[in-house]
C-alpha atoms as a PDB file:
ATOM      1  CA  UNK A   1      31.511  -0.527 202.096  1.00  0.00           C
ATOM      2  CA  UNK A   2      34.594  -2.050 200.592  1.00  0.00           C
ATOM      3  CA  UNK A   3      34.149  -3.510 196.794  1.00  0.00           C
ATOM      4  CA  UNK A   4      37.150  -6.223 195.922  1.00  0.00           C
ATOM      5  CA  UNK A   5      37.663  -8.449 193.238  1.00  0.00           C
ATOM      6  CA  UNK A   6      36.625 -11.530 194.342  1.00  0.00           C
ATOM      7  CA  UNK A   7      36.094 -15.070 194.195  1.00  0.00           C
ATOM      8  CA  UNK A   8      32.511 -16.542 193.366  1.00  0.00           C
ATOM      9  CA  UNK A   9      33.354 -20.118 194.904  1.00  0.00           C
ATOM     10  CA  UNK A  10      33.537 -18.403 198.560  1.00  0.00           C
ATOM     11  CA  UNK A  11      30.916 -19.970 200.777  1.00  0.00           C
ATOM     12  CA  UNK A  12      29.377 -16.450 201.436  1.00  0.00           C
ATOM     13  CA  UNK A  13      29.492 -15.679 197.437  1.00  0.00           C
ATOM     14  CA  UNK A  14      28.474 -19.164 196.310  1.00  0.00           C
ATOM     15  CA  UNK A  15      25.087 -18.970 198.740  1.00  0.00           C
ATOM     16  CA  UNK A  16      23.856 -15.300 197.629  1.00  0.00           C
ATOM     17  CA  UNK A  17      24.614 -16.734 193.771  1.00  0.00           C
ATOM     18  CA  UNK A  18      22.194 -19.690 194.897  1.00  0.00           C
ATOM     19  CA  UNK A  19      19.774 -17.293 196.155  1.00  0.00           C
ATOM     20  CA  UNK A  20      20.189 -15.604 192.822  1.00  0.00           C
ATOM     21  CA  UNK A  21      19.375 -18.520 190.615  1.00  0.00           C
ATOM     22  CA  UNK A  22      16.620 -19.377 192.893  1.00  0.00           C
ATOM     23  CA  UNK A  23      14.841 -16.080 192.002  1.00  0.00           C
ATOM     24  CA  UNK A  24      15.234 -15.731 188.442  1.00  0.00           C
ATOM     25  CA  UNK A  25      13.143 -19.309 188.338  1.00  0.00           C
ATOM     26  CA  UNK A  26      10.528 -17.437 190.518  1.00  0.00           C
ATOM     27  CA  UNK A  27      10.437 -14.566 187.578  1.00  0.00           C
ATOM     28  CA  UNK A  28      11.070 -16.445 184.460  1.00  0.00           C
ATOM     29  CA  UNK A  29      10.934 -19.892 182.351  1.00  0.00           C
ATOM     30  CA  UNK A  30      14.397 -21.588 182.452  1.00  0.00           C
ATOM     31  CA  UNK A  31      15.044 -20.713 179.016  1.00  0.00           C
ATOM     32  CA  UNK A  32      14.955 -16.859 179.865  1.00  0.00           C
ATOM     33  CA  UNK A  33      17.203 -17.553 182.541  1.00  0.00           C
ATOM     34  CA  UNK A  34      20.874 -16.234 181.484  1.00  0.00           C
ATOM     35  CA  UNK A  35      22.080 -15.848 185.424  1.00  0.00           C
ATOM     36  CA  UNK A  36      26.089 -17.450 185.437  1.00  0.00           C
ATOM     37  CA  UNK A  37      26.622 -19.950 188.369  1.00  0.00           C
ATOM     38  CA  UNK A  38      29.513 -20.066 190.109  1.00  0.00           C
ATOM     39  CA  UNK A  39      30.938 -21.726 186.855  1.00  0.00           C
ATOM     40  CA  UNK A  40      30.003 -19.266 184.815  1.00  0.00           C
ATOM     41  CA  UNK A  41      31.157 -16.588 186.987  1.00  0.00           C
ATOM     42  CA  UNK A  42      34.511 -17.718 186.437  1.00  0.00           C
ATOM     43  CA  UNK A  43      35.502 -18.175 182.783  1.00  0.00           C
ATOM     44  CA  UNK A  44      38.584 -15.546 181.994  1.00  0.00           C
ATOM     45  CA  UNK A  45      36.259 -13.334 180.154  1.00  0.00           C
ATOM     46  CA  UNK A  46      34.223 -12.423 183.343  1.00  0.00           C
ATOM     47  CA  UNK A  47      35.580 -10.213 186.321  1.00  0.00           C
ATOM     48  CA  UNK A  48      33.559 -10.304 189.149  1.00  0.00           C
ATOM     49  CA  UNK A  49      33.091  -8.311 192.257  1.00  0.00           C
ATOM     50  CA  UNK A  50      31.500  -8.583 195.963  1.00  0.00           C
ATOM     51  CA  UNK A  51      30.816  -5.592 198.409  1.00  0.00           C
ATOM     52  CA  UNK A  52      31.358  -6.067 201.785  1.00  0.00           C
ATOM     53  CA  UNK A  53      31.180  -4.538 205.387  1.00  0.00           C
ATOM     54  CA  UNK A  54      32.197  -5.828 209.250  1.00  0.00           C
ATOM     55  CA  UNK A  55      32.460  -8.893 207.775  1.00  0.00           C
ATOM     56  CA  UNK A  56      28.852  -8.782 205.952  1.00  0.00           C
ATOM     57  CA  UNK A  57      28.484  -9.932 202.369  1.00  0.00           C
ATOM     58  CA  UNK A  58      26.276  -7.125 200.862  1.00  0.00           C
ATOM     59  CA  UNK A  59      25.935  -7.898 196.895  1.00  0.00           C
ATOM     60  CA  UNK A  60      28.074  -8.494 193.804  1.00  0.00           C
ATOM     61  CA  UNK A  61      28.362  -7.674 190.206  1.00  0.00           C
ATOM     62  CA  UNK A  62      30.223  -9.105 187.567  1.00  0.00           C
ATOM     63  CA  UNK A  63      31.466  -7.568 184.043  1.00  0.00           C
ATOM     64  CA  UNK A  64      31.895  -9.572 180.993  1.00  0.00           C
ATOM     65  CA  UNK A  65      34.129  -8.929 178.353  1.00  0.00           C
ATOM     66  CA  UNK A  66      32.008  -9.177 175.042  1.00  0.00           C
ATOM     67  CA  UNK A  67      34.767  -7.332 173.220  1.00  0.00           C
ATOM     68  CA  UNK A  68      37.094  -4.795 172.796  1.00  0.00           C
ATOM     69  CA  UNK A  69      34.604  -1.284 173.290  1.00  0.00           C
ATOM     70  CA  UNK A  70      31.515  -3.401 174.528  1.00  0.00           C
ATOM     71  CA  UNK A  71      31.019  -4.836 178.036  1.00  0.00           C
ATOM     72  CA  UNK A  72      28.137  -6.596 179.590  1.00  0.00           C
ATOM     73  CA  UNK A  73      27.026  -6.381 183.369  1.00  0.00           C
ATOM     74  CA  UNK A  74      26.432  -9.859 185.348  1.00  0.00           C
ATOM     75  CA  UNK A  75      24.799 -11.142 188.459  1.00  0.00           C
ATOM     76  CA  UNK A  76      24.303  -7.769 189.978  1.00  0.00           C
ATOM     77  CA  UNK A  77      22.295  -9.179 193.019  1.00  0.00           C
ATOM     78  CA  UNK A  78      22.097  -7.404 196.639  1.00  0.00           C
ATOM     79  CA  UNK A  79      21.704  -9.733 199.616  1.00  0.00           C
ATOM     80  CA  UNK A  80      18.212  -9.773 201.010  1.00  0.00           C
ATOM     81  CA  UNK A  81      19.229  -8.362 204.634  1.00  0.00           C
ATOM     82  CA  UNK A  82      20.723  -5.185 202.620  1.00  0.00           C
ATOM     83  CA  UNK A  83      18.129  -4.244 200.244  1.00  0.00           C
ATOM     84  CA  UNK A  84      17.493  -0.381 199.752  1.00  0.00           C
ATOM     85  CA  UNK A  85      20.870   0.539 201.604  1.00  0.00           C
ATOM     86  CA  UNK A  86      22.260   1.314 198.344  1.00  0.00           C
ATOM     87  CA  UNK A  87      24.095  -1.279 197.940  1.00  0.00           C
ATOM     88  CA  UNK A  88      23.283  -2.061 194.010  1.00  0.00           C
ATOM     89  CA  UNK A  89      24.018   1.989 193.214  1.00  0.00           C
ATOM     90  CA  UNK A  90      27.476   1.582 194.834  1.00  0.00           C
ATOM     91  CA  UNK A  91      28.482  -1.720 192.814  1.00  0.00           C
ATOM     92  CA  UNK A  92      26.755  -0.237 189.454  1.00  0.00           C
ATOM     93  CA  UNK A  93      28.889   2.959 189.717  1.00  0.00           C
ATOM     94  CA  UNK A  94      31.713   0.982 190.315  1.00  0.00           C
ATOM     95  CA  UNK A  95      31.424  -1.582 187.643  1.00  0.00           C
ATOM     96  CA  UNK A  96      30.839   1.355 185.096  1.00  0.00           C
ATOM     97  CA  UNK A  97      34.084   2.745 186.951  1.00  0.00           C
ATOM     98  CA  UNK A  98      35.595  -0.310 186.079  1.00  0.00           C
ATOM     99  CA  UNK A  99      34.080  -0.664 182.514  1.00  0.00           C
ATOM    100  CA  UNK A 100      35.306   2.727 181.795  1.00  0.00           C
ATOM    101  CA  UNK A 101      39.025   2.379 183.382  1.00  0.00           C
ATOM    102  CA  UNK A 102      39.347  -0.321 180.793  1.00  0.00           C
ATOM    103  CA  UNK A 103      38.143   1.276 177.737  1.00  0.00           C
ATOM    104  CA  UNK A 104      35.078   0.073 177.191  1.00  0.00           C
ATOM    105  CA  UNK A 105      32.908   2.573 175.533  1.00  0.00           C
ATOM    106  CA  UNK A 106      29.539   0.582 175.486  1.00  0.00           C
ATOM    107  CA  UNK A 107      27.878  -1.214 178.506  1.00  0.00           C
ATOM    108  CA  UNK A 108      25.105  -3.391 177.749  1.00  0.00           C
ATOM    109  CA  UNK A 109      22.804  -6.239 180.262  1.00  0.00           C
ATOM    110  CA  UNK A 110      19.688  -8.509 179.957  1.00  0.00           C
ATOM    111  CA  UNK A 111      17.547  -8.465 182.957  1.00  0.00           C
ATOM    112  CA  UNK A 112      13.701 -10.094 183.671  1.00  0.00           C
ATOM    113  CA  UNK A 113      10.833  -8.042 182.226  1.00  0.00           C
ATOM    114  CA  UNK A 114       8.506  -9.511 184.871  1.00  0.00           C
ATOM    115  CA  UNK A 115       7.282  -6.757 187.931  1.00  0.00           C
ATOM    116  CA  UNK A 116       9.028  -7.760 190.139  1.00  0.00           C
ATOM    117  CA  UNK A 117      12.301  -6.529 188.170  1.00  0.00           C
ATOM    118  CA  UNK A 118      10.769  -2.973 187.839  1.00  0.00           C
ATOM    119  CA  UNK A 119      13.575  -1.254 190.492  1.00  0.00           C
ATOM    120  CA  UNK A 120      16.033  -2.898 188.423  1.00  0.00           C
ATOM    121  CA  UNK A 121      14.969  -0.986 185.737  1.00  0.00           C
ATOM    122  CA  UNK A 122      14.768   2.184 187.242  1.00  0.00           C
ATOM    123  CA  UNK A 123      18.605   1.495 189.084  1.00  0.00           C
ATOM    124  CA  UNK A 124      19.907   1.228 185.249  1.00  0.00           C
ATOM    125  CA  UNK A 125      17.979   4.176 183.616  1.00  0.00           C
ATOM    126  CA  UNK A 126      18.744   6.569 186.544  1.00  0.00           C
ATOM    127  CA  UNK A 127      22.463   5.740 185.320  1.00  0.00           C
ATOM    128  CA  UNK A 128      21.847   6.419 181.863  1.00  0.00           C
ATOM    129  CA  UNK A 129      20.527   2.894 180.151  1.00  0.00           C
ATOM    130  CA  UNK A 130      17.820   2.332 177.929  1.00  0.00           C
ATOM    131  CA  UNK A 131      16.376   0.026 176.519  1.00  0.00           C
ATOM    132  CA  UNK A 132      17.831  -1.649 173.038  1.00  0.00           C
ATOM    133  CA  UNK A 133      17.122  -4.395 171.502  1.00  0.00           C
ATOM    134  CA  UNK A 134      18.826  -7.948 172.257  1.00  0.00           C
ATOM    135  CA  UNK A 135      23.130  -8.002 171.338  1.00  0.00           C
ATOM    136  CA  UNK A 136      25.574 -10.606 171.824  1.00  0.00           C
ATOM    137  CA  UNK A 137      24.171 -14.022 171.819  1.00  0.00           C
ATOM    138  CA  UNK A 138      20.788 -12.708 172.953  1.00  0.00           C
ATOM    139  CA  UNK A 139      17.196 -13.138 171.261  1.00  0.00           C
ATOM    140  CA  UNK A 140      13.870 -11.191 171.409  1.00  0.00           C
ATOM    141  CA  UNK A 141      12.323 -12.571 174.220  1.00  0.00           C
ATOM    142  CA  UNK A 142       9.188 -11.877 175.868  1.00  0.00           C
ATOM    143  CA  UNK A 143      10.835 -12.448 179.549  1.00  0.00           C
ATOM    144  CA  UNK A 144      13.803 -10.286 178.848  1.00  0.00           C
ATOM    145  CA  UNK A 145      14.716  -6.335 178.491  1.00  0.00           C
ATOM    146  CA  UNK A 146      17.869  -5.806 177.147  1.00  0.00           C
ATOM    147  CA  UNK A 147      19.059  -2.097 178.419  1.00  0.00           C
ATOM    148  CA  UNK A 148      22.800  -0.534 177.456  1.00  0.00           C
ATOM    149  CA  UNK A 149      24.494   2.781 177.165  1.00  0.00           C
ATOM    150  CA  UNK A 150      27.545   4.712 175.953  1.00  0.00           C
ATOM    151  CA  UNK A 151      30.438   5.727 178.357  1.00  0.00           C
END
């Protein structure tokens, strides 16, 4: 599995970002949605990554600068042909890698608090998250958990 820097307006990226979007409205009300499009994805504050093999798009992740010592994770999303290969462990370690290399010393990300984001939740606390309440530009809401943790 190779994990590059990447673009999110490549055709491959741009379709699993669709696919993305398309599920958060299956889990959530649009205003609980805080998913990036490709737009989104590519303001200067946010780096984003894709992992790849034989030619295979296999997920992405995305950090965004919040500021100096505090980081948030982004449209970590595994294409559905490579579920449960390990795909979202391998771009979480290296975002944290990533997070870490640049001095970040908090990591922080709002995901769905419906069921069907339950191995989400257990990706991020087998990596050390838990929950907090909302930061940034985020409110208390009912469709959200807001996780983080210290590097």
């Amino acid at each position: 599995m190779l994990i590059r820097p990447d673009d999110p307006t490549h055709p491959a990226v741009h379709a699993l970002l669709r696919e993305h979007l398309q599920n958060m409205v299956l889990h959530s009300p649009p205003e609980s949605i805080h998913a990036l499009d490709v737009d989104g994805l590519r303001r200067p504050e946010i780096s984003f990554w894709t992992a790849w093999e034989d030619g295979d798009l296999l997920g992405c992740g995305a950090l965004k600068r919040l500021d100096s010592r505090h980081a948030e994770l982004k449209s970590m999303r595994t294409a559905a042909a490579h579920l449960r290969k390990g795909v979202a462990r391998a771009m979480l370690a290296h975002l944290l890698g990533e997070a870490k290399a640049r001095g970040y010393r908090r990591v922080s990300l709002e995901t769905g608090a419906a069921a069907a984001f339950a191995p989400a939740h257990r990706l991020y606390e087998s990596f050390g998250f838990a929950c907090c309440g909302p930061f940034a530009d985020y409110v208390e809401d009912p469709y959200s958990v807001f996780m983080s943790r210290e590097l």
